[in-house]
C-alpha atoms as a PDB file:
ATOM      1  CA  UNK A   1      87.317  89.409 110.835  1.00  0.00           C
ATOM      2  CA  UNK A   2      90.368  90.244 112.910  1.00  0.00           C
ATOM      3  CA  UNK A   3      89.852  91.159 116.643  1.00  0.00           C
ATOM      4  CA  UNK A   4      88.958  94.693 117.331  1.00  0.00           C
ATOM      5  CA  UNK A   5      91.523  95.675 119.298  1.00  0.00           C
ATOM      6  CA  UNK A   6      95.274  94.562 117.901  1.00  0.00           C
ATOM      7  CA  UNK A   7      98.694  95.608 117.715  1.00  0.00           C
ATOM      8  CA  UNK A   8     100.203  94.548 114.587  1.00  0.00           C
ATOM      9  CA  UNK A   9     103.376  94.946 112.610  1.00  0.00           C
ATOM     10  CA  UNK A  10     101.439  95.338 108.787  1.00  0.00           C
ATOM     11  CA  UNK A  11      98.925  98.228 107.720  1.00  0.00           C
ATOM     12  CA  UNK A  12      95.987  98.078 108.000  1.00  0.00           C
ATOM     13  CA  UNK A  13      92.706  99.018 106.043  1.00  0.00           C
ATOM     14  CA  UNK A  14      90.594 101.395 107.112  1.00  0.00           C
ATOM     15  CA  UNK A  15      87.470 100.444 104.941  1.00  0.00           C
ATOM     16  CA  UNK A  16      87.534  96.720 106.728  1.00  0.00           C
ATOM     17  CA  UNK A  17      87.853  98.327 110.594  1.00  0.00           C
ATOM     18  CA  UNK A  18      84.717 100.346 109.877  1.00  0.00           C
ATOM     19  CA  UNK A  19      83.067  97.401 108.190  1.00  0.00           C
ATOM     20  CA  UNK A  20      83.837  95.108 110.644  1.00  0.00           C
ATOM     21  CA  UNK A  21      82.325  97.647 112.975  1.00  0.00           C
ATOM     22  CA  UNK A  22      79.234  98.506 110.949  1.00  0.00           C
ATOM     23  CA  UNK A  23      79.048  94.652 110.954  1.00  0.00           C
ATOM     24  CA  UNK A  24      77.886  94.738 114.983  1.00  0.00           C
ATOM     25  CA  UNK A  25      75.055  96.439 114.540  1.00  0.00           C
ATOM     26  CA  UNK A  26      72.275  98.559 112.838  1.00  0.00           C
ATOM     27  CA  UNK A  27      71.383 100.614 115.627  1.00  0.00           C
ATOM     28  CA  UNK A  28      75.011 102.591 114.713  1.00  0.00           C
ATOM     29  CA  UNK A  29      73.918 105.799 113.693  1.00  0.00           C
ATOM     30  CA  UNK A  30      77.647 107.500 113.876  1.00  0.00           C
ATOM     31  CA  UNK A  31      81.235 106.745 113.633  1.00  0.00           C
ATOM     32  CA  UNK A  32      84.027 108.560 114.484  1.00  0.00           C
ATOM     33  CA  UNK A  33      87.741 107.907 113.279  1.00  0.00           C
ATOM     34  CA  UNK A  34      90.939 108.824 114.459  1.00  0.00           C
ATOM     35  CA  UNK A  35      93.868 108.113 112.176  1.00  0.00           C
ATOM     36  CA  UNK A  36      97.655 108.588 113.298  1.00  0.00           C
ATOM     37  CA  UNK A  37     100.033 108.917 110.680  1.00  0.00           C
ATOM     38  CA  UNK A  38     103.757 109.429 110.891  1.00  0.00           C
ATOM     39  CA  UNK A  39     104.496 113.075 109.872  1.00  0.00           C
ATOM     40  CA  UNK A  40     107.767 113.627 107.764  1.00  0.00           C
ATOM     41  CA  UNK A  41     109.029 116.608 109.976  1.00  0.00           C
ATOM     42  CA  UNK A  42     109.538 116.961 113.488  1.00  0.00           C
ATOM     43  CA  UNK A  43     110.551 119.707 115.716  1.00  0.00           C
ATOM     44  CA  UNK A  44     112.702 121.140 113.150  1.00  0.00           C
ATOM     45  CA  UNK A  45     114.071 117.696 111.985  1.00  0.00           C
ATOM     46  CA  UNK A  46     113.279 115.724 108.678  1.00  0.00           C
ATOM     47  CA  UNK A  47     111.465 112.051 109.992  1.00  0.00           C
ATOM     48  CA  UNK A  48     111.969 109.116 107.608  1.00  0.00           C
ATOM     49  CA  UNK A  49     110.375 106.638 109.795  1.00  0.00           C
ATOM     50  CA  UNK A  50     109.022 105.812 113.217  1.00  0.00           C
ATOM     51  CA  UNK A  51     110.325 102.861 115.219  1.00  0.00           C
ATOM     52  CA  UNK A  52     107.422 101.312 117.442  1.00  0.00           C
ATOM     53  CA  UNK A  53     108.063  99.295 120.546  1.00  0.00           C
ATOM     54  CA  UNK A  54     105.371  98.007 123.514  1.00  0.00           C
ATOM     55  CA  UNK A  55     105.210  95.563 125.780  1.00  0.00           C
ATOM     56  CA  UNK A  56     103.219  94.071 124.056  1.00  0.00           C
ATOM     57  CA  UNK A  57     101.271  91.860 126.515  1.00  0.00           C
ATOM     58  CA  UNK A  58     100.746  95.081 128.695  1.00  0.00           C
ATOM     59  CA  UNK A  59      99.677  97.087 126.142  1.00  0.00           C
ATOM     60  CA  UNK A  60      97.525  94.720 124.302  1.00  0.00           C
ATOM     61  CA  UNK A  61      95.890  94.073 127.744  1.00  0.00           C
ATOM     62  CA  UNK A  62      95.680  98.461 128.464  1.00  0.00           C
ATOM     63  CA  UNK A  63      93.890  99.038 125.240  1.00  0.00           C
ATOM     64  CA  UNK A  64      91.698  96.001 125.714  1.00  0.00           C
ATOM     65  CA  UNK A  65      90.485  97.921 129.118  1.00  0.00           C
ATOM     66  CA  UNK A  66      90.283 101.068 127.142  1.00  0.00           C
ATOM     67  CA  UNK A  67      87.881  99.678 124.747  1.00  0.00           C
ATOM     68  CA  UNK A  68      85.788  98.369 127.553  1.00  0.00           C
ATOM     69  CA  UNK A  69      85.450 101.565 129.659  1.00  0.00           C
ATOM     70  CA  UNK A  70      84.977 103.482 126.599  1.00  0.00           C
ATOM     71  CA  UNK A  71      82.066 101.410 125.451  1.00  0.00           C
ATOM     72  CA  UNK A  72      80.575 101.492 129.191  1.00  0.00           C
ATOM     73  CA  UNK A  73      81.299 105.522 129.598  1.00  0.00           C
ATOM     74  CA  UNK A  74      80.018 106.764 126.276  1.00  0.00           C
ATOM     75  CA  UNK A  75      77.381 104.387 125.654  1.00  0.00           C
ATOM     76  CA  UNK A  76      78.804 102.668 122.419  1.00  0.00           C
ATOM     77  CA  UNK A  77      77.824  99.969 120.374  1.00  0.00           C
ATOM     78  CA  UNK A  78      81.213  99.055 119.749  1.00  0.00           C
ATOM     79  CA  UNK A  79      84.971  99.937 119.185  1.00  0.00           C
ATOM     80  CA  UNK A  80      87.913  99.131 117.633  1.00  0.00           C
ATOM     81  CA  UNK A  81      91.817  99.566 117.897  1.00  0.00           C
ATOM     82  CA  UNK A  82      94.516  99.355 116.101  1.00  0.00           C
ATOM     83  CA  UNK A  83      98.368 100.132 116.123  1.00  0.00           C
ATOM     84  CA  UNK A  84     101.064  98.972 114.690  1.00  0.00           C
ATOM     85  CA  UNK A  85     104.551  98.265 115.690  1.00  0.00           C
ATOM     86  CA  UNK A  86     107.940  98.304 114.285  1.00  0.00           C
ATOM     87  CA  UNK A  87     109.253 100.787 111.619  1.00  0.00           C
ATOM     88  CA  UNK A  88     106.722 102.606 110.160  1.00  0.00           C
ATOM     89  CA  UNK A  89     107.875 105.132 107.251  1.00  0.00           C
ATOM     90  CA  UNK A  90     106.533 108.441 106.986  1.00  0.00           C
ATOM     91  CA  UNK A  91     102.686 108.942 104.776  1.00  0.00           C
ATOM     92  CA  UNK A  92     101.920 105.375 106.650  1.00  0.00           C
ATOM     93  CA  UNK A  93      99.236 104.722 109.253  1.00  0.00           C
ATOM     94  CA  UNK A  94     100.046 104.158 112.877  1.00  0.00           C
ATOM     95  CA  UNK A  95      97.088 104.342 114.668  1.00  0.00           C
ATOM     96  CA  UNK A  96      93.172 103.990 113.957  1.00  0.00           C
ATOM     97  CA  UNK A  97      90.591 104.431 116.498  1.00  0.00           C
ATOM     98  CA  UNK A  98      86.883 103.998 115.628  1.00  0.00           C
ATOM     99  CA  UNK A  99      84.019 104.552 117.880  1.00  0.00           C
ATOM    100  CA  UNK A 100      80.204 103.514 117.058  1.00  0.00           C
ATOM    101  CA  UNK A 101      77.865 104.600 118.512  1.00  0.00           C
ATOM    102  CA  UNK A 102      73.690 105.413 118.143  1.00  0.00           C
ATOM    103  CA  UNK A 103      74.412 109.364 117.630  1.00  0.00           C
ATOM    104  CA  UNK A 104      77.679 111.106 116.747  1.00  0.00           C
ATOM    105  CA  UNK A 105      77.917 113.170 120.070  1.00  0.00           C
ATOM    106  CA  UNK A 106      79.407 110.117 122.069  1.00  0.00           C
ATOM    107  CA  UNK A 107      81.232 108.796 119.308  1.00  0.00           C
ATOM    108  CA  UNK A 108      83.036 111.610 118.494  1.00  0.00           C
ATOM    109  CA  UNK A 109      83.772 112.034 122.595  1.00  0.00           C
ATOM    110  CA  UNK A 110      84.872 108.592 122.723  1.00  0.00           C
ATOM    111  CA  UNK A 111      87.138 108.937 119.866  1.00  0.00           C
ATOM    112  CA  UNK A 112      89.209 111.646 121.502  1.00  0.00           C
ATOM    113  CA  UNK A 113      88.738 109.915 124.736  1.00  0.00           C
ATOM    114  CA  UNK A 114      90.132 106.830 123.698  1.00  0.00           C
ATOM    115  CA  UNK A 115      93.377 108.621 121.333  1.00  0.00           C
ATOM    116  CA  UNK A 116      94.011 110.859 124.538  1.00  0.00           C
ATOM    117  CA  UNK A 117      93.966 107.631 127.072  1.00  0.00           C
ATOM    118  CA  UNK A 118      96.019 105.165 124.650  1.00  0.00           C
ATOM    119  CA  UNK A 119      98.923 107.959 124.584  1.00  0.00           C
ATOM    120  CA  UNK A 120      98.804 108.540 128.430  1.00  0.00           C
ATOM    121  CA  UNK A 121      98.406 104.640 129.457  1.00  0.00           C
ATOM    122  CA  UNK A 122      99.596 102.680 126.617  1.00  0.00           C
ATOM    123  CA  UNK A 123     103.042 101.302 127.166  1.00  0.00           C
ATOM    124  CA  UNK A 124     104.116 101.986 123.396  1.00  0.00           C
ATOM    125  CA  UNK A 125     107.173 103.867 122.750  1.00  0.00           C
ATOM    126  CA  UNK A 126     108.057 105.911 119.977  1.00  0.00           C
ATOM    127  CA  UNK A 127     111.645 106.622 118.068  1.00  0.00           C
ATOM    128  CA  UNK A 128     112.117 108.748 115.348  1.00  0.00           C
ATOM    129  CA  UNK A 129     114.581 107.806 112.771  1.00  0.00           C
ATOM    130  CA  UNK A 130     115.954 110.834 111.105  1.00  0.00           C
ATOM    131  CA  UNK A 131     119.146 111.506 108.520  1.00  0.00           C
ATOM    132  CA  UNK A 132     120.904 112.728 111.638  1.00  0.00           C
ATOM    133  CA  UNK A 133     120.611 109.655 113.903  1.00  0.00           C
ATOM    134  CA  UNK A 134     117.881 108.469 116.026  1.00  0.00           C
ATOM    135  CA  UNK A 135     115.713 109.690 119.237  1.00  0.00           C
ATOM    136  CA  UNK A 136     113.329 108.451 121.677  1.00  0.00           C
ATOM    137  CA  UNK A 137     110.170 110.338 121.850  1.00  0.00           C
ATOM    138  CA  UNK A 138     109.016 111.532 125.117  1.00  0.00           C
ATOM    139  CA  UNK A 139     105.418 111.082 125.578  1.00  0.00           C
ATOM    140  CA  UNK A 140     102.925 113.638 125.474  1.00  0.00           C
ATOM    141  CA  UNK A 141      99.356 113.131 125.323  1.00  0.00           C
END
């Protein structure tokens, strides 16, 4: 099974991160998911597509930290990571984050934890391609 934290240019399936993460253990007694997807509107502008660029060393290395301090904060039994690069066309996945864990409470904590962190740390940059030319996204958590 792929590694569980990746940056990758294809989709991804959601079914095989959580049963690669079921996979770990039996003592999971929750998951929680977070799944980005590129929105088709954007303050007050149609979005075709999303242009994704990292460095990808850097980030790759940031999220693989972020996956370790999660799993040592909240307790999990493991993690995973996902996000893709490059154009990504609006109704498509950009980002999954799955957190497992014995009971939901942390998972669900770790989840948002982990979504909030990756925008604020992550050196991944967004631009929006639109009908009227495109724009860099400034980041917000």
């Amino acid at each position: 099974m792929n590694e569980p934290v990746r940056l990758q240019f294809d989709d991804f399936s959601i079914d095989d991160e959580i049963a690669a993460l079921r996979a770990v253990s039996r003592r999971i007694g929750g998951i929680a998911t977070f799944l980005g997807c590129v929105r088709d509107f954007s303050e007050g502008r149609e979005v075709t597509q999303i242009g994704f660029d990292a460095h990808e060393v850097m980030a790759l290395c940031e999220l693989q930290t972020l996956r370790a301090q999660a799993i040592e904060r909240f307790a999990l039994i493991e993690a995973r990571i996902v996000h893709r690069l490059g154009a990504v066309s609006a109704g498509e996945n950009i980002v999954l984050i799955a957190a497992a864990a014995e009971h939901r409470a942390p998972a669900l904590e770790a989840c948002r934890w982990l979504i909030d962190e990756l925008k604020a740390r992550a050196p991944i940059w967004k631009k929006e391609i639109t009908p009227d030319g495109d724009a860099w996204v400034a980041p917000h958590p």
